[in-house]
PDB file of N, CA and C in Angstrom:
ATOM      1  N   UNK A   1      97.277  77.941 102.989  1.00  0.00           N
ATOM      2  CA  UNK A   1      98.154  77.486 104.052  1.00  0.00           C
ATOM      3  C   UNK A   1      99.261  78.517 104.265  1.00  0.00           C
ATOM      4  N   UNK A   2      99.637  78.766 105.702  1.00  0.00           N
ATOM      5  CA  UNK A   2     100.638  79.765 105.568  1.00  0.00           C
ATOM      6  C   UNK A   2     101.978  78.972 105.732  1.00  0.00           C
ATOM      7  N   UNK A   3     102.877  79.447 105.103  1.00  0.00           N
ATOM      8  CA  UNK A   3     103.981  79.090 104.414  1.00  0.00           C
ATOM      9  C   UNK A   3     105.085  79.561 105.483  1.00  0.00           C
ATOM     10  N   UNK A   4     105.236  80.961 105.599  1.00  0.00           N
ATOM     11  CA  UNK A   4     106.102  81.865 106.186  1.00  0.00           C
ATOM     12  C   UNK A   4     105.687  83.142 107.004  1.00  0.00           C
ATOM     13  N   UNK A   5     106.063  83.493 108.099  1.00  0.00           N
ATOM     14  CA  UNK A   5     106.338  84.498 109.238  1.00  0.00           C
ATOM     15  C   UNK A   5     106.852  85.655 109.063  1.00  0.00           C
ATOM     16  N   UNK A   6     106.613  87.019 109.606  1.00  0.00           N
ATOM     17  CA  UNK A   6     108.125  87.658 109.061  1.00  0.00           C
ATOM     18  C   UNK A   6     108.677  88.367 110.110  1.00  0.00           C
ATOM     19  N   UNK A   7     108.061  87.395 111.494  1.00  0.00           N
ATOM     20  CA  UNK A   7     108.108  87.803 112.374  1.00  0.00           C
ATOM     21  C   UNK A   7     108.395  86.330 113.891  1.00  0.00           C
ATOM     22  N   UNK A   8     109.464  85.912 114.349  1.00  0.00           N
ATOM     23  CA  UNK A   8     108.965  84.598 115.363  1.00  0.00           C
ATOM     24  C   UNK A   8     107.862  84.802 115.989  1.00  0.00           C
ATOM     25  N   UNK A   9     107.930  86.221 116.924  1.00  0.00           N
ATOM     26  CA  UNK A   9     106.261  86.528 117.665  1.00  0.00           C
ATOM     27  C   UNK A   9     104.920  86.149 117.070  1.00  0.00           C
ATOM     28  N   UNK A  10     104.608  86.422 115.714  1.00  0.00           N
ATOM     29  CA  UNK A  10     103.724  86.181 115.183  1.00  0.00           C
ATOM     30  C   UNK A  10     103.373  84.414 114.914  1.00  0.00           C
ATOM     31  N   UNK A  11     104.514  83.726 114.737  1.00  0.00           N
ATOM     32  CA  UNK A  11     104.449  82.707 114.362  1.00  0.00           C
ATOM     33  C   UNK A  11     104.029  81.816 115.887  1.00  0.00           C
ATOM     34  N   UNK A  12     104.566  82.308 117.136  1.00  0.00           N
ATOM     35  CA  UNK A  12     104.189  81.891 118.466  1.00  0.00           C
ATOM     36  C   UNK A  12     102.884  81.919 118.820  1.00  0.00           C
ATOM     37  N   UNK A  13     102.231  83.113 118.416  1.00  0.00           N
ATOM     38  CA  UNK A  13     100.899  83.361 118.655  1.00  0.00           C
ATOM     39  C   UNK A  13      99.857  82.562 117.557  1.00  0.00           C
ATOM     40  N   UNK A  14     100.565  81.894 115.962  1.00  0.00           N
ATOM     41  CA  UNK A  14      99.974  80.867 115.955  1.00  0.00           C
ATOM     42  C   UNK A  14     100.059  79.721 116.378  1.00  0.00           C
ATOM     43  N   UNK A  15     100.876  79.371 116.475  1.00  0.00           N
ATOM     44  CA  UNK A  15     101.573  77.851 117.264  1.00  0.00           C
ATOM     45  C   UNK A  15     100.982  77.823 118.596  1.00  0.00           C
ATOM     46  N   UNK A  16     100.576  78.754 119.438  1.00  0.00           N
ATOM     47  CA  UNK A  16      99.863  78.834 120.466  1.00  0.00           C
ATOM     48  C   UNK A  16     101.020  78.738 121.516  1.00  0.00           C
ATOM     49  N   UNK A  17     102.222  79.126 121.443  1.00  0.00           N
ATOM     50  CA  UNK A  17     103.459  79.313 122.950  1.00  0.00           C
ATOM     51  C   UNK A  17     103.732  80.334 123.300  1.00  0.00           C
ATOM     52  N   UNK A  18     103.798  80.289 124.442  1.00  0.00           N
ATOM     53  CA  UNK A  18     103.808  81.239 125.538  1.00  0.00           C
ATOM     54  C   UNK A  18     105.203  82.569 124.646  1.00  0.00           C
ATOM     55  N   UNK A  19     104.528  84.094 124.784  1.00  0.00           N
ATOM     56  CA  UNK A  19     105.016  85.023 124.546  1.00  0.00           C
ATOM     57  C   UNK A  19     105.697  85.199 125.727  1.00  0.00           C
ATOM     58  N   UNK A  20     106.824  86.126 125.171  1.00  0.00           N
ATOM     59  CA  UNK A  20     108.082  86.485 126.310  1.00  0.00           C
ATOM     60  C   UNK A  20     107.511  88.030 126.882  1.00  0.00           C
ATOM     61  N   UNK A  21     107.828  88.388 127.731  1.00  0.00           N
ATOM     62  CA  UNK A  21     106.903  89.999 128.535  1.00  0.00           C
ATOM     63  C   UNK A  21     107.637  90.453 127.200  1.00  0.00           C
ATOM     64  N   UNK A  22     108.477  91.015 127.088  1.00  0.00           N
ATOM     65  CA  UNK A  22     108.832  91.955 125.578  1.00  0.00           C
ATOM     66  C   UNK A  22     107.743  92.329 125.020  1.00  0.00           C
ATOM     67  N   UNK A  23     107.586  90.797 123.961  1.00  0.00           N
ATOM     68  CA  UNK A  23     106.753  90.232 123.030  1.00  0.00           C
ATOM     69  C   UNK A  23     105.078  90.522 123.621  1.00  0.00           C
ATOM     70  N   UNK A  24     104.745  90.387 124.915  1.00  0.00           N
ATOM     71  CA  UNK A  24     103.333  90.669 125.267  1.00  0.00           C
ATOM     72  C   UNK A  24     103.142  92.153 125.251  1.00  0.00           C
ATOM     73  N   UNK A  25     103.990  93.314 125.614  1.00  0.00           N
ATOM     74  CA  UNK A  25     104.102  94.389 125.795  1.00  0.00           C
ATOM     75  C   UNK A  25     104.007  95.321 124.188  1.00  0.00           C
ATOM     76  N   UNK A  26     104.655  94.582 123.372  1.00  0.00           N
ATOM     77  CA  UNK A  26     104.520  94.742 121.531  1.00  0.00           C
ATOM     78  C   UNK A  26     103.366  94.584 121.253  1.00  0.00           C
ATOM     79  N   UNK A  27     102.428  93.315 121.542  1.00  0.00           N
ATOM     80  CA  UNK A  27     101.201  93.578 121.219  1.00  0.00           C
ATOM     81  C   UNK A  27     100.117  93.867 122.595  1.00  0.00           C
ATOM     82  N   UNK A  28     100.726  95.180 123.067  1.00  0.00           N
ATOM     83  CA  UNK A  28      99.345  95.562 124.103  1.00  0.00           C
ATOM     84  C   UNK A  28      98.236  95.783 123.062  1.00  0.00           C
ATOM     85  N   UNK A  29      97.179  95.414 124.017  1.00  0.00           N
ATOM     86  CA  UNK A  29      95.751  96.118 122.992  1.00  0.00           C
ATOM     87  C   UNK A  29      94.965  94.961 122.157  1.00  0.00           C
ATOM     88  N   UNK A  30      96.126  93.673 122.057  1.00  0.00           N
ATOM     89  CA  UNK A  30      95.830  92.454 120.904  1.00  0.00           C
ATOM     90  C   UNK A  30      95.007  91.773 121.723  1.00  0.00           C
ATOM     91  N   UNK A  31      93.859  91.254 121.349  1.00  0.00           N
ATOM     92  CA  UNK A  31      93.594  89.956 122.216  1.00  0.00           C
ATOM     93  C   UNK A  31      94.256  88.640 120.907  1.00  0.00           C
ATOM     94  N   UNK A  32      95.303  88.041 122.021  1.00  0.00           N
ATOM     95  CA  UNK A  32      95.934  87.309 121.475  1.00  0.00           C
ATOM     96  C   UNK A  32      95.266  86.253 120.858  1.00  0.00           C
ATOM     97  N   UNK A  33      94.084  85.266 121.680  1.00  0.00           N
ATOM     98  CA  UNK A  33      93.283  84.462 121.437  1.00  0.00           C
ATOM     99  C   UNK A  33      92.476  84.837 120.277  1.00  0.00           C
ATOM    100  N   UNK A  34      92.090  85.691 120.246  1.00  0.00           N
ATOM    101  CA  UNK A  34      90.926  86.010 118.800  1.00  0.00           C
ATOM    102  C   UNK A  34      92.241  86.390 117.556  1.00  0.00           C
ATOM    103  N   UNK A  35      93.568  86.709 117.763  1.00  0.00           N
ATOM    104  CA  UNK A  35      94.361  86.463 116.371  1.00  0.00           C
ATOM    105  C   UNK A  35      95.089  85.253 116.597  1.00  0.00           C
ATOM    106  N   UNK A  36      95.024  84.367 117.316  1.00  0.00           N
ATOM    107  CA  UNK A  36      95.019  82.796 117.092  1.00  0.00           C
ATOM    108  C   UNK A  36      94.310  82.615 116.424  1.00  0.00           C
ATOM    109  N   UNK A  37      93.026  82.486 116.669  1.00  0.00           N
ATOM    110  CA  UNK A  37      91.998  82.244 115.534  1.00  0.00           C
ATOM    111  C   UNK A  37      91.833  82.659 114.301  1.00  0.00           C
ATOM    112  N   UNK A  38      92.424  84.212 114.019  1.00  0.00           N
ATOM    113  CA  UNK A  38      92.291  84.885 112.718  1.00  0.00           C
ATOM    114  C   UNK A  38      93.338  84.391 111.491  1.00  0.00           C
ATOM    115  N   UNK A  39      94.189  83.699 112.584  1.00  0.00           N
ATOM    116  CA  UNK A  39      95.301  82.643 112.065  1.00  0.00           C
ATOM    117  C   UNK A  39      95.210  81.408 111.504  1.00  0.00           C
ATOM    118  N   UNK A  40      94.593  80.679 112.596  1.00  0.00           N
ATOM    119  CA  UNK A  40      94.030  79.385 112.122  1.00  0.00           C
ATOM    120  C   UNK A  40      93.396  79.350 110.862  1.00  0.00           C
ATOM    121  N   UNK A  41      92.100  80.659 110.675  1.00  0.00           N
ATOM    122  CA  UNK A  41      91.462  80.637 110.208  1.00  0.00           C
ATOM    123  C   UNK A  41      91.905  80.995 108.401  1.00  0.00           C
ATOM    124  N   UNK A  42      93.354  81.467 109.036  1.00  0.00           N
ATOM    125  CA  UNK A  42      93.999  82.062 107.302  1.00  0.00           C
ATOM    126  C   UNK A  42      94.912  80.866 107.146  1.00  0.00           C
ATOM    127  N   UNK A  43      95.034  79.428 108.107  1.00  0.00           N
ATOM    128  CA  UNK A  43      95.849  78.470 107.359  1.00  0.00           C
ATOM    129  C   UNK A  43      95.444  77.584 106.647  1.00  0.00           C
ATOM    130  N   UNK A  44      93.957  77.596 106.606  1.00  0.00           N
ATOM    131  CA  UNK A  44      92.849  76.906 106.221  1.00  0.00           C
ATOM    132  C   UNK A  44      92.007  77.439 104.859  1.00  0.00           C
ATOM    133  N   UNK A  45      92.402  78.722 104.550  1.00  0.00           N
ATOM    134  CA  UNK A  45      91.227  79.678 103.857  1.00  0.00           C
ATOM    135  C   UNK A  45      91.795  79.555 102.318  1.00  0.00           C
ATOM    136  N   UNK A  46      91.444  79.817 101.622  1.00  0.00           N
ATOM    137  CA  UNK A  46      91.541  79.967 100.168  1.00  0.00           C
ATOM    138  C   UNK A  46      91.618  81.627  99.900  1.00  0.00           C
ATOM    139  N   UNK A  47      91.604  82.198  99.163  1.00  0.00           N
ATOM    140  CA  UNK A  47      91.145  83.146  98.803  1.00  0.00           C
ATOM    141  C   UNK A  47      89.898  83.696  98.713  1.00  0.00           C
ATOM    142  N   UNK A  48      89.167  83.089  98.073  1.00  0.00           N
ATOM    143  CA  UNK A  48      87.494  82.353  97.810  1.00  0.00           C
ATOM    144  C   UNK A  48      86.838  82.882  99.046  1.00  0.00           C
ATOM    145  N   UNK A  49      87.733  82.399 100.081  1.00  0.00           N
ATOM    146  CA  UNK A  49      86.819  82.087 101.559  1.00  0.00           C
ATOM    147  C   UNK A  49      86.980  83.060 102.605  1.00  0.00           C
ATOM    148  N   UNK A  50      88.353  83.716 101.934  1.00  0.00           N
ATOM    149  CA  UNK A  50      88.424  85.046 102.714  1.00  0.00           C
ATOM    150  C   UNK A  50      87.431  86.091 102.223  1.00  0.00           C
ATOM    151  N   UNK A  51      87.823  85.768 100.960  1.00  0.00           N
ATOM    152  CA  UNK A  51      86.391  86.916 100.215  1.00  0.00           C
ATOM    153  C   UNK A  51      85.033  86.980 100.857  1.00  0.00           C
ATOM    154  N   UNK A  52      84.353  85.375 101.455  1.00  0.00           N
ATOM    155  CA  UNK A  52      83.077  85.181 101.609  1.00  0.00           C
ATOM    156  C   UNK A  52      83.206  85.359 103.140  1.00  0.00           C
ATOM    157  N   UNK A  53      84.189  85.382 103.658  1.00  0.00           N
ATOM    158  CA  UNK A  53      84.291  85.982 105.077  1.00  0.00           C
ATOM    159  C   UNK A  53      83.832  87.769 105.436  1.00  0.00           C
ATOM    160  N   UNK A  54      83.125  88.145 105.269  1.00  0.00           N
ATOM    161  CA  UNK A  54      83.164  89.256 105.546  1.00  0.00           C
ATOM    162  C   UNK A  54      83.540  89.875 106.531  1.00  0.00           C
ATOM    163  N   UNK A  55      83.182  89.143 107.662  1.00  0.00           N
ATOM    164  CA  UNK A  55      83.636  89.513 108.835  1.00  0.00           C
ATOM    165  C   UNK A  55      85.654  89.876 108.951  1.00  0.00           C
ATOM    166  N   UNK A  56      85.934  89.304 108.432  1.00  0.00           N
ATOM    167  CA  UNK A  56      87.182  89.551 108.404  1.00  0.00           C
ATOM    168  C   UNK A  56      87.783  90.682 107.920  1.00  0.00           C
ATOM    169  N   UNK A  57      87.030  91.527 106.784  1.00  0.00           N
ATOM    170  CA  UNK A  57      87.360  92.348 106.038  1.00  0.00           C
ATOM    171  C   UNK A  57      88.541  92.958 105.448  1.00  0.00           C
ATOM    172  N   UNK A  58      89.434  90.843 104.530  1.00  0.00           N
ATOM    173  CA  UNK A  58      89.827  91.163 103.899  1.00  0.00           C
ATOM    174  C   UNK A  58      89.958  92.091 102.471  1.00  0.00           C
ATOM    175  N   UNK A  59      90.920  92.917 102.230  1.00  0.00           N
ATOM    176  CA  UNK A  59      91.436  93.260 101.408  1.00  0.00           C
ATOM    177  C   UNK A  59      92.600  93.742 100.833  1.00  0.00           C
ATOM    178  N   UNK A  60      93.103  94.058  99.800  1.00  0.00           N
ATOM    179  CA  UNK A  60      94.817  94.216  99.078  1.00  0.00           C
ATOM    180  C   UNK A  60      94.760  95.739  99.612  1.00  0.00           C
ATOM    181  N   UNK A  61      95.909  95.748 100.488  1.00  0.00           N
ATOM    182  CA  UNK A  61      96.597  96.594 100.350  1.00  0.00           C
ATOM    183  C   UNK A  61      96.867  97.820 100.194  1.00  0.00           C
ATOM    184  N   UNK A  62      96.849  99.065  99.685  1.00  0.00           N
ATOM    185  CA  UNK A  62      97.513 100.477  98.502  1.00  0.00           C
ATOM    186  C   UNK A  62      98.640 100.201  98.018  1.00  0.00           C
ATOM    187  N   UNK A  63      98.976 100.172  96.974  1.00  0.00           N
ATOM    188  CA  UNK A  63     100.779 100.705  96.442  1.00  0.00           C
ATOM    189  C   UNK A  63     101.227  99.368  97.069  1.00  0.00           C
ATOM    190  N   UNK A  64     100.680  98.459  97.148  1.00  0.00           N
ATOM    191  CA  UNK A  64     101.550  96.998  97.590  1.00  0.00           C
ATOM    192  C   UNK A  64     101.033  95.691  97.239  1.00  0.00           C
ATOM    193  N   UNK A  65     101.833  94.527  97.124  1.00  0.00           N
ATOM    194  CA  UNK A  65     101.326  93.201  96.827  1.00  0.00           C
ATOM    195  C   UNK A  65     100.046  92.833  98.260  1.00  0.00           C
ATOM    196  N   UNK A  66     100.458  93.202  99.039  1.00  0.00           N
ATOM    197  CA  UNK A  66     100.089  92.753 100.891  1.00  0.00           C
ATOM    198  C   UNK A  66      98.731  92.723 100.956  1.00  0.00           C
ATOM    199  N   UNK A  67      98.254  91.746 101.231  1.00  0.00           N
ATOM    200  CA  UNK A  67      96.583  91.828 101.902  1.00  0.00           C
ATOM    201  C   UNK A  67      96.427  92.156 103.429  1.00  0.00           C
ATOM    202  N   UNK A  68      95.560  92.219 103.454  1.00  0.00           N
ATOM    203  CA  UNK A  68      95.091  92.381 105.474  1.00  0.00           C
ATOM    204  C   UNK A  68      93.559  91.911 106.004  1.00  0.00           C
ATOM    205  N   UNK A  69      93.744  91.330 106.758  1.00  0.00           N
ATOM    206  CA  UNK A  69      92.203  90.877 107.531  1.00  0.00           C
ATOM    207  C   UNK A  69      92.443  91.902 109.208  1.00  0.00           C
ATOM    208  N   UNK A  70      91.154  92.052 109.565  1.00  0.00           N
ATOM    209  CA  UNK A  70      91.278  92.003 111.141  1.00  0.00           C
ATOM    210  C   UNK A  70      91.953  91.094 111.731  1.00  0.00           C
ATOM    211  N   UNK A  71      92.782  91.233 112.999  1.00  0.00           N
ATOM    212  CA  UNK A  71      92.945  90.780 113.372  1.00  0.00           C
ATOM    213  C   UNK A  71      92.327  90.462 115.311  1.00  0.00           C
ATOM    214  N   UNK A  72      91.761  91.344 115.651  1.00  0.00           N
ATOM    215  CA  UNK A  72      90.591  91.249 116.462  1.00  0.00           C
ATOM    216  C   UNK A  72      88.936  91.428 115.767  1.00  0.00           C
ATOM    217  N   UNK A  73      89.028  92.891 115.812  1.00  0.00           N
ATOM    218  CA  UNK A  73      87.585  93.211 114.929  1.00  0.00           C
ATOM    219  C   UNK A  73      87.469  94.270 114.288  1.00  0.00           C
ATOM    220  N   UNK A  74      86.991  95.155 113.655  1.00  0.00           N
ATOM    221  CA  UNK A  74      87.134  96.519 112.799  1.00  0.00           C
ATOM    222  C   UNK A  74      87.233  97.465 113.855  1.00  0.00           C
ATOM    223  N   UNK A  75      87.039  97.612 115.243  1.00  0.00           N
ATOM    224  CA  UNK A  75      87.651  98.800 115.881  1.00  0.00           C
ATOM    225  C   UNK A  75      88.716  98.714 116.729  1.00  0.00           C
ATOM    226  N   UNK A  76      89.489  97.454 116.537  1.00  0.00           N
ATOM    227  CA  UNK A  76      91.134  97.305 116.929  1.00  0.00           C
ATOM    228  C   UNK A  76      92.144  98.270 115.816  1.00  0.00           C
ATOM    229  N   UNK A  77      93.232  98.378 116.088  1.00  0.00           N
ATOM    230  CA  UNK A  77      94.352  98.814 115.896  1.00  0.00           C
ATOM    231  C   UNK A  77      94.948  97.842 114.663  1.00  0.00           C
ATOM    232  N   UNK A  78      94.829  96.749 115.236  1.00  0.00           N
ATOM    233  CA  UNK A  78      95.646  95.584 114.858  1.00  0.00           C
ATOM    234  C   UNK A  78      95.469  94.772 113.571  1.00  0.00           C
ATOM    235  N   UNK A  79      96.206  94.324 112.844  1.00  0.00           N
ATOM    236  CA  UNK A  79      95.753  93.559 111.289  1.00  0.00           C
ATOM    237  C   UNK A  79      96.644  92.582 111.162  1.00  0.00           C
ATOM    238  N   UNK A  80      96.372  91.437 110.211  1.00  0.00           N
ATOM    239  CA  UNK A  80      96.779  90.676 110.393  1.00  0.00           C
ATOM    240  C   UNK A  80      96.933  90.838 108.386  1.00  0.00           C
ATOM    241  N   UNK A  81      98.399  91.152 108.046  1.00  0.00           N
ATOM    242  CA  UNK A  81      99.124  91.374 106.731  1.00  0.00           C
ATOM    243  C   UNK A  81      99.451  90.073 106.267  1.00  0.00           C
ATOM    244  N   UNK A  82      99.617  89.778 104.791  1.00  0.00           N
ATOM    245  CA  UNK A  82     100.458  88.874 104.393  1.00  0.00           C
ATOM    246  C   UNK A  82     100.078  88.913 102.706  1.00  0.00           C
ATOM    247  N   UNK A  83     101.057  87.870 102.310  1.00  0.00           N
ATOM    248  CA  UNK A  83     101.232  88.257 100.943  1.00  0.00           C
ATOM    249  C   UNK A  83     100.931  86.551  99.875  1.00  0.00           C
ATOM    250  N   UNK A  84     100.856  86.670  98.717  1.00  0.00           N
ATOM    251  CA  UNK A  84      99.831  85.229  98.280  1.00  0.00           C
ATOM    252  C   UNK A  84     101.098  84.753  97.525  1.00  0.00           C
ATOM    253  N   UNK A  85     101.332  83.490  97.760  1.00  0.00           N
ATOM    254  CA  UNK A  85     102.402  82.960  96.710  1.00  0.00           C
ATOM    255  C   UNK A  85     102.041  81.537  96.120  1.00  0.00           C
ATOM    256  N   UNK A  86     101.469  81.450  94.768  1.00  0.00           N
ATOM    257  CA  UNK A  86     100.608  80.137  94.574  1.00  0.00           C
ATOM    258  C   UNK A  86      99.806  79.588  95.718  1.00  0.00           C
ATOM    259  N   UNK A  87      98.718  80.230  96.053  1.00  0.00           N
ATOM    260  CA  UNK A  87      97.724  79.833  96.776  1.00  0.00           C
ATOM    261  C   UNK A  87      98.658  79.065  98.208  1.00  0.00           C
ATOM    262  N   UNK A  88      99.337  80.290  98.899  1.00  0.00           N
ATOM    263  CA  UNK A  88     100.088  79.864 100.233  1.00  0.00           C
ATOM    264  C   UNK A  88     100.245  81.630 100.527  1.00  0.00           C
ATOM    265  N   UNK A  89     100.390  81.845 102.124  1.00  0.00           N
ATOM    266  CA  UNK A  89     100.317  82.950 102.802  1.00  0.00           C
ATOM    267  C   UNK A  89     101.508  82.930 102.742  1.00  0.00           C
ATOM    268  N   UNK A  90     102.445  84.120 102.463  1.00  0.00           N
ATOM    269  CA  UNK A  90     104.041  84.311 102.886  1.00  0.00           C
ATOM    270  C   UNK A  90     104.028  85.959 103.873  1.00  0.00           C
ATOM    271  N   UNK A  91     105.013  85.461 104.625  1.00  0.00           N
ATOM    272  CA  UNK A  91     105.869  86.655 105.042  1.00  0.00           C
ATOM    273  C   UNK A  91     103.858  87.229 106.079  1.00  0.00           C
ATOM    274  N   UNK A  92     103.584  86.626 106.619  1.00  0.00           N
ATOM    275  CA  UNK A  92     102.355  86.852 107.566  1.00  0.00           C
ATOM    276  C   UNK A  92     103.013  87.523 108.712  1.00  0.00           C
ATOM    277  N   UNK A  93     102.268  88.575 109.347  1.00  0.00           N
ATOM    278  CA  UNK A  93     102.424  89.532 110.548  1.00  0.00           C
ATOM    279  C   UNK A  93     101.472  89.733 110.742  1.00  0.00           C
ATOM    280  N   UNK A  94     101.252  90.200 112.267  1.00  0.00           N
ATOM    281  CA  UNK A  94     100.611  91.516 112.458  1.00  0.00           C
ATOM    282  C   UNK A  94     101.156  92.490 112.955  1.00  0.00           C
ATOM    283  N   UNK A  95     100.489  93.882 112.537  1.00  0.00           N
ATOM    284  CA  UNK A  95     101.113  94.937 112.568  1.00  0.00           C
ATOM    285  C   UNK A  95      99.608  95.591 113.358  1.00  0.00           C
ATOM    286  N   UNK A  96      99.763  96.645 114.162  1.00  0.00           N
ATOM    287  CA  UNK A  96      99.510  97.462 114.591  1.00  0.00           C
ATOM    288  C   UNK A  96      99.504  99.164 114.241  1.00  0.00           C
ATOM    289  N   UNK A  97      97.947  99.185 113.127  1.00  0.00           N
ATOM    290  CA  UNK A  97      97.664 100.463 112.700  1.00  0.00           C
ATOM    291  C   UNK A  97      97.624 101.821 113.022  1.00  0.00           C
ATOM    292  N   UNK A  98      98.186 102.857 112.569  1.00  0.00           N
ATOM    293  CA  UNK A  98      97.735 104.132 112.687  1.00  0.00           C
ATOM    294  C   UNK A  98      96.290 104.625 112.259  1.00  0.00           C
ATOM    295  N   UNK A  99      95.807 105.088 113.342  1.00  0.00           N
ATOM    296  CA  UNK A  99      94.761 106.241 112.762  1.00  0.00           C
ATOM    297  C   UNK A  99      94.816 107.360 111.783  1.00  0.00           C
ATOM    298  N   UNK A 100      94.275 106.647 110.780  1.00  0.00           N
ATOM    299  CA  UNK A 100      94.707 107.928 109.486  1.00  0.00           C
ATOM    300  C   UNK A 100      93.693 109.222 109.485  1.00  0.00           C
ATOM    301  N   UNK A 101      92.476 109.127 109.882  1.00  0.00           N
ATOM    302  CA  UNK A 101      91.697 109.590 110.085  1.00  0.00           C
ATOM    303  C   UNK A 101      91.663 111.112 110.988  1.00  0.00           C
ATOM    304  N   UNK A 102      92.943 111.280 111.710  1.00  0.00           N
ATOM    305  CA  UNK A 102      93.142 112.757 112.320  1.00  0.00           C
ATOM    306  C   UNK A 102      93.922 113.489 111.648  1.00  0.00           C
TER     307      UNK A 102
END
């Protein structure tokens, strides 16, 4: 269950309310609807179930506590971060990746 935000935007786009132009312009590129879902789908999930999700392609982090799933699909930008506190999501975002790869 997610617990905490570390962001209001993020928390809107689960709650499903209307983003402010700012806030839509921050996540160009997102399809908002498919990280609604990637949301839903992490308030519901265990650990267990993210694992057996493949599609999601969670995993921890480098050099940090932080996990990450897609947050559209593996050739978006976009991820959907957060951190485990007794089996609860804290401090959840998404962030918008660099290409490490050039």
């Amino acid at each position: 269950m997610i617990r905490s935000f570390t962001d209001q935007a993020t928390e809107k786009i689960f709650r499903g309310e209307k983003l402010t132009r700012k806030e839509e312009k921050l996540f160009g590129g997102l399809r908002i609807d498919k990280a609604q879902e990637r949301l839903a789908v992490l308030n519901q999930a265990t650990e267990r179930d993210l694992l057996t999700l493949q599609a999601l392609h969670y995993h921890k982090l480098h050099g940090d506590s932080r996990y990450s799933i897609d947050a559209n699909s593996r050739n978006s930008k976009w991820r959907i971060t957060f951190a485990w506190a007794n089996d609860e999501l804290t401090d959840v975002e998404l962030v918008e990746i660099e290409d490490t790869h050039s």
